[in-house]
Structures are given as C-alpha cells and as structure tokens.
C-alpha atoms as a PDB file:
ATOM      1  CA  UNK A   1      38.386   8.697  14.757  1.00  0.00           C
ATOM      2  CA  UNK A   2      34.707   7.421  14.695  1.00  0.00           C
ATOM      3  CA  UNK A   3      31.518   9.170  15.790  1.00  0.00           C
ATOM      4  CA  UNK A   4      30.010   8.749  19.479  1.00  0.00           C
ATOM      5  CA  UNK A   5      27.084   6.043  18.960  1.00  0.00           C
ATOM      6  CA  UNK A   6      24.474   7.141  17.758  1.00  0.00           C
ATOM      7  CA  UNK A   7      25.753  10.006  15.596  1.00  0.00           C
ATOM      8  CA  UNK A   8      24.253  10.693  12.407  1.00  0.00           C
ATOM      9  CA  UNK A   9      26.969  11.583   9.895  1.00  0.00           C
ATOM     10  CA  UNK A  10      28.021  11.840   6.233  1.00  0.00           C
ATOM     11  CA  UNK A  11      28.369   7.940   6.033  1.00  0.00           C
ATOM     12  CA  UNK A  12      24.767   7.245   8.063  1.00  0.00           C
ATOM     13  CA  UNK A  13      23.702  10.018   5.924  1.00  0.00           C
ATOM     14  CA  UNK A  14      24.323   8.476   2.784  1.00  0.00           C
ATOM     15  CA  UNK A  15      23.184   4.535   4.052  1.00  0.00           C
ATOM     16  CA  UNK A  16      19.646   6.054   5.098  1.00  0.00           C
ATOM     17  CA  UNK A  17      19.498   7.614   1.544  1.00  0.00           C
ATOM     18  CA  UNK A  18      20.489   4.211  -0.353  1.00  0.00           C
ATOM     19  CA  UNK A  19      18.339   2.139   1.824  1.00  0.00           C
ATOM     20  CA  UNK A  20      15.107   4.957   1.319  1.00  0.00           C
ATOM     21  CA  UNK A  21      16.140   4.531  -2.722  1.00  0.00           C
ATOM     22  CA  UNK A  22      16.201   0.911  -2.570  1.00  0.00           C
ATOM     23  CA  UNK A  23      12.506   0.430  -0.736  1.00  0.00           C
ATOM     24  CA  UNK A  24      11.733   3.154  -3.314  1.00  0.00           C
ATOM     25  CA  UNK A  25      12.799   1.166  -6.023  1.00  0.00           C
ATOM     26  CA  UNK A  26      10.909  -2.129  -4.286  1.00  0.00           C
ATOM     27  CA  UNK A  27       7.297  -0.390  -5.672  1.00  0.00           C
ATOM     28  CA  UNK A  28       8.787   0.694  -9.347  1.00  0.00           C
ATOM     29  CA  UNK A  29       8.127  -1.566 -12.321  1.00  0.00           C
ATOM     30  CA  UNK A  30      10.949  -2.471 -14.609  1.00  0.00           C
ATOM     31  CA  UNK A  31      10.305   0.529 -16.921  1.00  0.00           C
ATOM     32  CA  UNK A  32      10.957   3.010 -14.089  1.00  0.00           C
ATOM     33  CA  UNK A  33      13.593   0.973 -12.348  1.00  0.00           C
ATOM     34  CA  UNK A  34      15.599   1.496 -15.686  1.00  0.00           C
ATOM     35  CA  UNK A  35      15.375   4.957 -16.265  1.00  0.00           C
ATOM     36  CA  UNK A  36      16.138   5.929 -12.662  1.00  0.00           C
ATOM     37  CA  UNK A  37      19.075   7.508 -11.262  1.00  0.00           C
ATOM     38  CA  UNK A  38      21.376   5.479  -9.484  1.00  0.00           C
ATOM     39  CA  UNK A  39      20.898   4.453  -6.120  1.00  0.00           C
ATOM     40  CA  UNK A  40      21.638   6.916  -3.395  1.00  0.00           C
ATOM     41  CA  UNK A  41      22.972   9.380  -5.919  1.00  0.00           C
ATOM     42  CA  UNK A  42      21.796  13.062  -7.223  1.00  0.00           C
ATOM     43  CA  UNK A  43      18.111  14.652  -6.987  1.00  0.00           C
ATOM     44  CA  UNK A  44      15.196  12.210  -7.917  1.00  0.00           C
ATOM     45  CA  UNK A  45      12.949  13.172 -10.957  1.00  0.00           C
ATOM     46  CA  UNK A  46      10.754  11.542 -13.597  1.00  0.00           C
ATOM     47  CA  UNK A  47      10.218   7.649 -12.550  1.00  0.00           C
ATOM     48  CA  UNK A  48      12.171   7.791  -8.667  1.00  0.00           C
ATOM     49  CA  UNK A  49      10.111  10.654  -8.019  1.00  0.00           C
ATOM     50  CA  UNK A  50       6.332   9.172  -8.618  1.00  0.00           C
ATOM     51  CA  UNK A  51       7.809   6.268  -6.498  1.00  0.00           C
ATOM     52  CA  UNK A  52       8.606   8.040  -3.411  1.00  0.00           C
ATOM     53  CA  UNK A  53       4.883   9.675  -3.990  1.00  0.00           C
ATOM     54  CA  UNK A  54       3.414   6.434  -4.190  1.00  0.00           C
ATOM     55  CA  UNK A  55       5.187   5.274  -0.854  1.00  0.00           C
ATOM     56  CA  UNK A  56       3.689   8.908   0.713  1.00  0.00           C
ATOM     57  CA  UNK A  57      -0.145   7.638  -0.619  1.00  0.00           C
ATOM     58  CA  UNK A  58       1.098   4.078   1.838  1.00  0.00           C
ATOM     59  CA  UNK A  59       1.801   6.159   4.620  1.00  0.00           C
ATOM     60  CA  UNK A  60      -1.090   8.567   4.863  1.00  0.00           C
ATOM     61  CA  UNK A  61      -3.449   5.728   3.675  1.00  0.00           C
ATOM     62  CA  UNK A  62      -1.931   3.132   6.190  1.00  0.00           C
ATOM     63  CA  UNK A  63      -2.152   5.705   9.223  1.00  0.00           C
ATOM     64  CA  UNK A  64      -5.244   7.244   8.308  1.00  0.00           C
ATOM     65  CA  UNK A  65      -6.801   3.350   8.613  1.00  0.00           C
ATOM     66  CA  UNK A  66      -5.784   2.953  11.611  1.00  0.00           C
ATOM     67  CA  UNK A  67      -6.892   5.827  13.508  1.00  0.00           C
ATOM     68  CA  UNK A  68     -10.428   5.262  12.029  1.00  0.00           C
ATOM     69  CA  UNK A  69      -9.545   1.311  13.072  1.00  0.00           C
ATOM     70  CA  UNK A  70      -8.907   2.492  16.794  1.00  0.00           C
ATOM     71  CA  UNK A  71     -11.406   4.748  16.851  1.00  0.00           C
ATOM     72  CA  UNK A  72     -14.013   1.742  15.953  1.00  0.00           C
ATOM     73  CA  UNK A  73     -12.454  -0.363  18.086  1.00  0.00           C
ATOM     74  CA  UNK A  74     -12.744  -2.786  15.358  1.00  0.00           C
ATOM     75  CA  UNK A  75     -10.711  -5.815  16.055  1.00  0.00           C
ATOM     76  CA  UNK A  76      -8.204  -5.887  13.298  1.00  0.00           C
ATOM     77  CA  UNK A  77      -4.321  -4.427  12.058  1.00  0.00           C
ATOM     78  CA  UNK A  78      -3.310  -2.660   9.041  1.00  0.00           C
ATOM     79  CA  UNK A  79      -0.454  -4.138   7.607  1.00  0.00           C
ATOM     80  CA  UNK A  80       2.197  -2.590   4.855  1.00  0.00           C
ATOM     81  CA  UNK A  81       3.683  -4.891   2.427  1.00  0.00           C
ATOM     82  CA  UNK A  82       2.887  -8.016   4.615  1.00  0.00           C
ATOM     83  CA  UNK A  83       2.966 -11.577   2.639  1.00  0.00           C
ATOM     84  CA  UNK A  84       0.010 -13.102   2.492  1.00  0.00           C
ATOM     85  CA  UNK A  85      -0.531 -16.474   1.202  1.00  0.00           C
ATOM     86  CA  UNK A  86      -2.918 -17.852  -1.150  1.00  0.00           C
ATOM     87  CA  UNK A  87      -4.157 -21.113  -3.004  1.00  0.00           C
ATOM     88  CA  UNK A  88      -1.688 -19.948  -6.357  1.00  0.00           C
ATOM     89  CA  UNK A  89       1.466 -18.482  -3.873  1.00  0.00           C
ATOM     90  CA  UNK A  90       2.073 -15.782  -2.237  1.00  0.00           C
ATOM     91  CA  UNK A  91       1.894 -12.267  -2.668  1.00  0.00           C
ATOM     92  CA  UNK A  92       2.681  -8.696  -1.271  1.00  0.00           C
ATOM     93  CA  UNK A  93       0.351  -6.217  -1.452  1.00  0.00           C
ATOM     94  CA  UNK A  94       0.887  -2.536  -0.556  1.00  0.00           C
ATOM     95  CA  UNK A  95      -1.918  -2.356   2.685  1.00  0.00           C
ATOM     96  CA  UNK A  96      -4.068  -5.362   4.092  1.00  0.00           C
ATOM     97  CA  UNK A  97      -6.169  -4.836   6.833  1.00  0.00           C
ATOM     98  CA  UNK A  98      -6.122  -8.204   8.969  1.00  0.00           C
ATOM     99  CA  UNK A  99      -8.278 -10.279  11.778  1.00  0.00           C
ATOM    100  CA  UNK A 100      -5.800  -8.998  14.886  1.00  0.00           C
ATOM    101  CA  UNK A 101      -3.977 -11.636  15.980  1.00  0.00           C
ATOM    102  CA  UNK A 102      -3.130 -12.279  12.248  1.00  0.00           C
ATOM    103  CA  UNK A 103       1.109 -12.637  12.937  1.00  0.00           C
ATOM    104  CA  UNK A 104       0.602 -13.840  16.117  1.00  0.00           C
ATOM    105  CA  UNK A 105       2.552 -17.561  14.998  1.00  0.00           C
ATOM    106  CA  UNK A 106       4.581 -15.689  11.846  1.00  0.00           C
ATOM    107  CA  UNK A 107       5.540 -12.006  11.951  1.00  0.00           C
ATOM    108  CA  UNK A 108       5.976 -11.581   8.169  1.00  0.00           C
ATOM    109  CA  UNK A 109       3.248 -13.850   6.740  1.00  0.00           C
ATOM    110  CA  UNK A 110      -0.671 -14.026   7.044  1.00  0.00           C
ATOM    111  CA  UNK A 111      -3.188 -16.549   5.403  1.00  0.00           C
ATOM    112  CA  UNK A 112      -5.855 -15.304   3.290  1.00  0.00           C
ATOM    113  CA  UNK A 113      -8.224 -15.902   5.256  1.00  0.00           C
ATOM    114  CA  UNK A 114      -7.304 -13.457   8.069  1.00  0.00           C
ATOM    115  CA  UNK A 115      -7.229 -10.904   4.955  1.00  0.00           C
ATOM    116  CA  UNK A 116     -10.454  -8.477   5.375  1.00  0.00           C
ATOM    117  CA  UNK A 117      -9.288  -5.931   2.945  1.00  0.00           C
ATOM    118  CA  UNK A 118      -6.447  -6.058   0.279  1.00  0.00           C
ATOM    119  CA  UNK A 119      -5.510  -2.497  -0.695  1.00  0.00           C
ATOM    120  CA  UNK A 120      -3.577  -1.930  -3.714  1.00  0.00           C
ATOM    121  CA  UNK A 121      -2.078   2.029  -4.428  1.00  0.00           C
ATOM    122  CA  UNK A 122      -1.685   1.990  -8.475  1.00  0.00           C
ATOM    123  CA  UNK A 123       1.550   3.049  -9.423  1.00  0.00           C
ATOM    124  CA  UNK A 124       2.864   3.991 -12.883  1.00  0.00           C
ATOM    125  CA  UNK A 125       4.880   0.674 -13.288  1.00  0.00           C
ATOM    126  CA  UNK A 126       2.571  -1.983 -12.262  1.00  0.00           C
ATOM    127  CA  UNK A 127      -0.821  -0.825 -13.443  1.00  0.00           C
ATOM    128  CA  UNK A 128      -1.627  -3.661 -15.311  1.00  0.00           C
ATOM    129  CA  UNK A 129      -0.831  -6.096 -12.439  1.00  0.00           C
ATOM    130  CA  UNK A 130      -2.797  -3.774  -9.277  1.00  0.00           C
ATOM    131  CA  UNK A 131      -5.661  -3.470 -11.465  1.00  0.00           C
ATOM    132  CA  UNK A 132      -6.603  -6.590 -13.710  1.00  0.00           C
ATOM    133  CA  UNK A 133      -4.064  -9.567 -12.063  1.00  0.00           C
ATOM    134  CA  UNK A 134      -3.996  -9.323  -8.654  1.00  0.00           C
ATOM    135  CA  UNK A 135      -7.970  -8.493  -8.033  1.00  0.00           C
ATOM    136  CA  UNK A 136      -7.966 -12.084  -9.728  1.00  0.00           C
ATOM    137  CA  UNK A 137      -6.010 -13.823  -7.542  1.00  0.00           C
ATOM    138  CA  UNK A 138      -7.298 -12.172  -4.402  1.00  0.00           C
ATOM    139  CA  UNK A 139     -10.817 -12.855  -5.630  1.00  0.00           C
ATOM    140  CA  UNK A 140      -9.905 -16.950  -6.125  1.00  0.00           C
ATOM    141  CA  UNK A 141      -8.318 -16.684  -2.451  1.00  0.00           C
ATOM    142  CA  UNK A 142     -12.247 -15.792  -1.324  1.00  0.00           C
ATOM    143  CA  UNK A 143     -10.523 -12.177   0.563  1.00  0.00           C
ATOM    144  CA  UNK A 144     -13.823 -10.139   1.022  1.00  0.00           C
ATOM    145  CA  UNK A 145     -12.746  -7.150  -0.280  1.00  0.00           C
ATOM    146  CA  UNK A 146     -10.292  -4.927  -2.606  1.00  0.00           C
ATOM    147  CA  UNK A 147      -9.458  -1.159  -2.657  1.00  0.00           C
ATOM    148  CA  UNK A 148      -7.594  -0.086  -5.035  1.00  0.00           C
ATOM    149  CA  UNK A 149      -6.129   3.974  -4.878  1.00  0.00           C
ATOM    150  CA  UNK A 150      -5.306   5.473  -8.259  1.00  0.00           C
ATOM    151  CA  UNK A 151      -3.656   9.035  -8.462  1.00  0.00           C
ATOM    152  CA  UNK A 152      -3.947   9.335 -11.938  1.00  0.00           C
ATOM    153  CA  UNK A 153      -5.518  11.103 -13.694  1.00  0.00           C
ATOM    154  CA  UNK A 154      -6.868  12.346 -10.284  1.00  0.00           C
ATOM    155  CA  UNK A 155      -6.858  10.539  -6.379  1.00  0.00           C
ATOM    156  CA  UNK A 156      -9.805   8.476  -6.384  1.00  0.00           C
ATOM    157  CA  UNK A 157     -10.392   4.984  -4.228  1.00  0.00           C
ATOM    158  CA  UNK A 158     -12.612   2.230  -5.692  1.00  0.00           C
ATOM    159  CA  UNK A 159     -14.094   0.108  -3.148  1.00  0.00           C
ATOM    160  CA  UNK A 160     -15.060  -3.621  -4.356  1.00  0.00           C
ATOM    161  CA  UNK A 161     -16.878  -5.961  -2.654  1.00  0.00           C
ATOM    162  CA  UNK A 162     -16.201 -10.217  -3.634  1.00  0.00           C
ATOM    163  CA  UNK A 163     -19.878 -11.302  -5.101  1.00  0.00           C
ATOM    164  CA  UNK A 164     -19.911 -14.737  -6.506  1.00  0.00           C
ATOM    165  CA  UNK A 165     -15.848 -14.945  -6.808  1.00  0.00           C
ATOM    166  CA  UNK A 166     -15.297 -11.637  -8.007  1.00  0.00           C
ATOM    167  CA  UNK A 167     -14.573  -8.260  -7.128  1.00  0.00           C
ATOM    168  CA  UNK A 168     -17.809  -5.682  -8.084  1.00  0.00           C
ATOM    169  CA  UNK A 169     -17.472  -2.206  -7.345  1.00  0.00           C
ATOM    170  CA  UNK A 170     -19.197  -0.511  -4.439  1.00  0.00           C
ATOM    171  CA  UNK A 171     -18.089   2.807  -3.866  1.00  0.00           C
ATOM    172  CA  UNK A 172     -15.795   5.335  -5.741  1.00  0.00           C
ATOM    173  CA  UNK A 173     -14.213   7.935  -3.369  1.00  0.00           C
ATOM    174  CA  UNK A 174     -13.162  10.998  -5.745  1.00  0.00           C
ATOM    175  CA  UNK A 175     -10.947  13.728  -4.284  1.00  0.00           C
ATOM    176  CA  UNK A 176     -12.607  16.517  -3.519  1.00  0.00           C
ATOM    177  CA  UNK A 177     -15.402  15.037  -1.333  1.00  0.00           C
ATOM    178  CA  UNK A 178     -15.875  13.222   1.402  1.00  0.00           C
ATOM    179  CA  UNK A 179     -17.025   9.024   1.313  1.00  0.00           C
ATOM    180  CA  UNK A 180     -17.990   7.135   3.876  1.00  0.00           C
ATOM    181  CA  UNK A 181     -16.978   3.483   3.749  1.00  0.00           C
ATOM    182  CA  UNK A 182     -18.639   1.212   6.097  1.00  0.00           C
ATOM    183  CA  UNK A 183     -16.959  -1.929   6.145  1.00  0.00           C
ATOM    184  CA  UNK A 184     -14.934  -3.194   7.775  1.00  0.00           C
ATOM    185  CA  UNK A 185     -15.119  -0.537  10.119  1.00  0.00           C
ATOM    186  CA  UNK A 186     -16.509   3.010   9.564  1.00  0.00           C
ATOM    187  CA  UNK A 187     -13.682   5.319   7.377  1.00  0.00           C
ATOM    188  CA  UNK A 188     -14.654   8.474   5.890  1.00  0.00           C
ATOM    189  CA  UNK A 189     -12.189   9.133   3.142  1.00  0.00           C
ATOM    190  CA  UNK A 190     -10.965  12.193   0.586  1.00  0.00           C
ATOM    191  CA  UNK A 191      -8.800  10.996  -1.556  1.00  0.00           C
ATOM    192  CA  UNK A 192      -7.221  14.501  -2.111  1.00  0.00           C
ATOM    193  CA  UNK A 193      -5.994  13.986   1.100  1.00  0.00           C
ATOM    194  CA  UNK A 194      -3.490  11.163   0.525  1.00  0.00           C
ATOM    195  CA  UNK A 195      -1.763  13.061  -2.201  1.00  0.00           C
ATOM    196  CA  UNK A 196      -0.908  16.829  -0.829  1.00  0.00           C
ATOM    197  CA  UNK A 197       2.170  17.926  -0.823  1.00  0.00           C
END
C-alpha cells in the first residue's frame, strides 16, 4: 500500500537526504568529493561536513542581504548559484547581488552587466579558484565589485572594489565586530554571525 500524498516516509526520507548530499557535494572540490562518504549514507564528518557548513555561511549570508536589501529599498535581488555570463563563459558563483529585473527574459542566467556584487564563500576545496581565478575573470567582465567570505582560520569578509580592471580591497569585516558596508546598499556585517552553530 502507498502513503496518502504528501506523506513523508522512509523512502522521501532517504530521497531528501541524497538530494541534500548531492547539492552538498555540488560546492566540494575533487579532494573532498573523494574522501566523502557515500551519498545518502551514514553520519557526515571530515570533508561532507565543512560542505554542509559552507552551504549554512550561503544561507545566512544570502538572507541576511536581503533583509538589509529590503530594508534599503535598493532596487536589486540576491541570487544563489545563478549563471552569469561573461566575455570568457560562464560561471556560477555562490551569491550575486543583481539589477532587479535581472531574470526577467531567463530565469537561470544573468549577464554581467546586471552583476553589482559577486560573492564568493571560500571553501576548503576550491580555494585556489574563489580567491586568485575567479576575481580575474569577474574583474575582465568589468562586475563592480567582489566579496569574498573565508572561515578559515577565522570568519572574516573582504570587500573589493574593481579600480582600473582589478579587484583592490576596501574593507575587511573580522568576526567579532561589527562593519558597515555601504555599497550597494547599506549592510552592517559580523562575520561571526554567519558561522554559529
């Protein structure tokens, strides 16, 4: 016999845990992808673990931009791994905060030049890529700006600003205190806060 629609059971138990492994295993780099568990099976540790962490930073980052967003009334939309096109391909990074309007004519793609903001959350696998490669190609695309959050060895966001086609540092948000970022809307930011527990 099958379950009334709309019941949660053992088997859409078990689907909602391989499908939450799988977009966990989107943001891993090959290193961690190897040495984790199999999907939808046992207790995450070690490489699965940080993942899942990193995809708690997107949340709490993504939501905390748009309330200060709304609260501005600044006319733009905070997007999670949205494509966004540029003169070398396309690319996918973790937030971008777009003109509104942005997917108006394509749900799943934006141009770079609706990008304000390309946010990258380091994570343990692709280091090398959020913080040296893909600065460089959002830089030649001429997007305006580039946050980057690290959590290691403590939650800190580095605000860069594009200055004669590159990306120069502005503001570092440690944890622990509070930063005010101004553009492009007003966000006051602890970075301790995207990491609790």
């Amino acid at each position: 016999m099958g379950s009334a629609p709309g019941a949660v059971g053992t088997n859409g138990q078990a689907r909602g845990k391989v499908e939450s492994d799988l977009a966990v295993r989107a943001h891993m780099g090959p290193e961690q992808r190897s040495q984790a568990a199999p999907v939808g099976r046992g207790e995450q540790a070690g490489p699965l673990r940080l993942a899942k962490d990193v995809l708690k930073h997107h949340f709490r980052l993504h939501a905390a931009l748009d309330a200060a967003a709304r609260a501005a009334g600044a006319p733009v939309e905070i997007f999670e791994a949205i494509n966004v096109t540029l003169p070398s391909g396309m690319v996918v990074p973790d937030l971008v905060i777009a003109d509104a309007g942005a997917t108006v004519e394509d749900l799943v793609t934006i141009d770079a030049e609706a990008a304000q903001v390309v946010v990258e959350i380091v994570s343990p696998g692709n280091r090398r890529m959020d913080r040296k490669i893909e600065p460089l190609l959002y830089a030649e695309a001429g997007i305006p700006a580039h946050w980057r959050l690290e959590s290691d060895p403590a939650p800190m966001l580095v605000v860069s600003e594009l200055q004669d086609g590159r990306y120069v540092e502005r503001t570092t948000a440690l944890a622990g205190s509070s930063t005010r970022v101004e553009d492009p809307f007003p966000f006051e930011i602890d970075p301790a806060g995207l990491v609790r527990q």
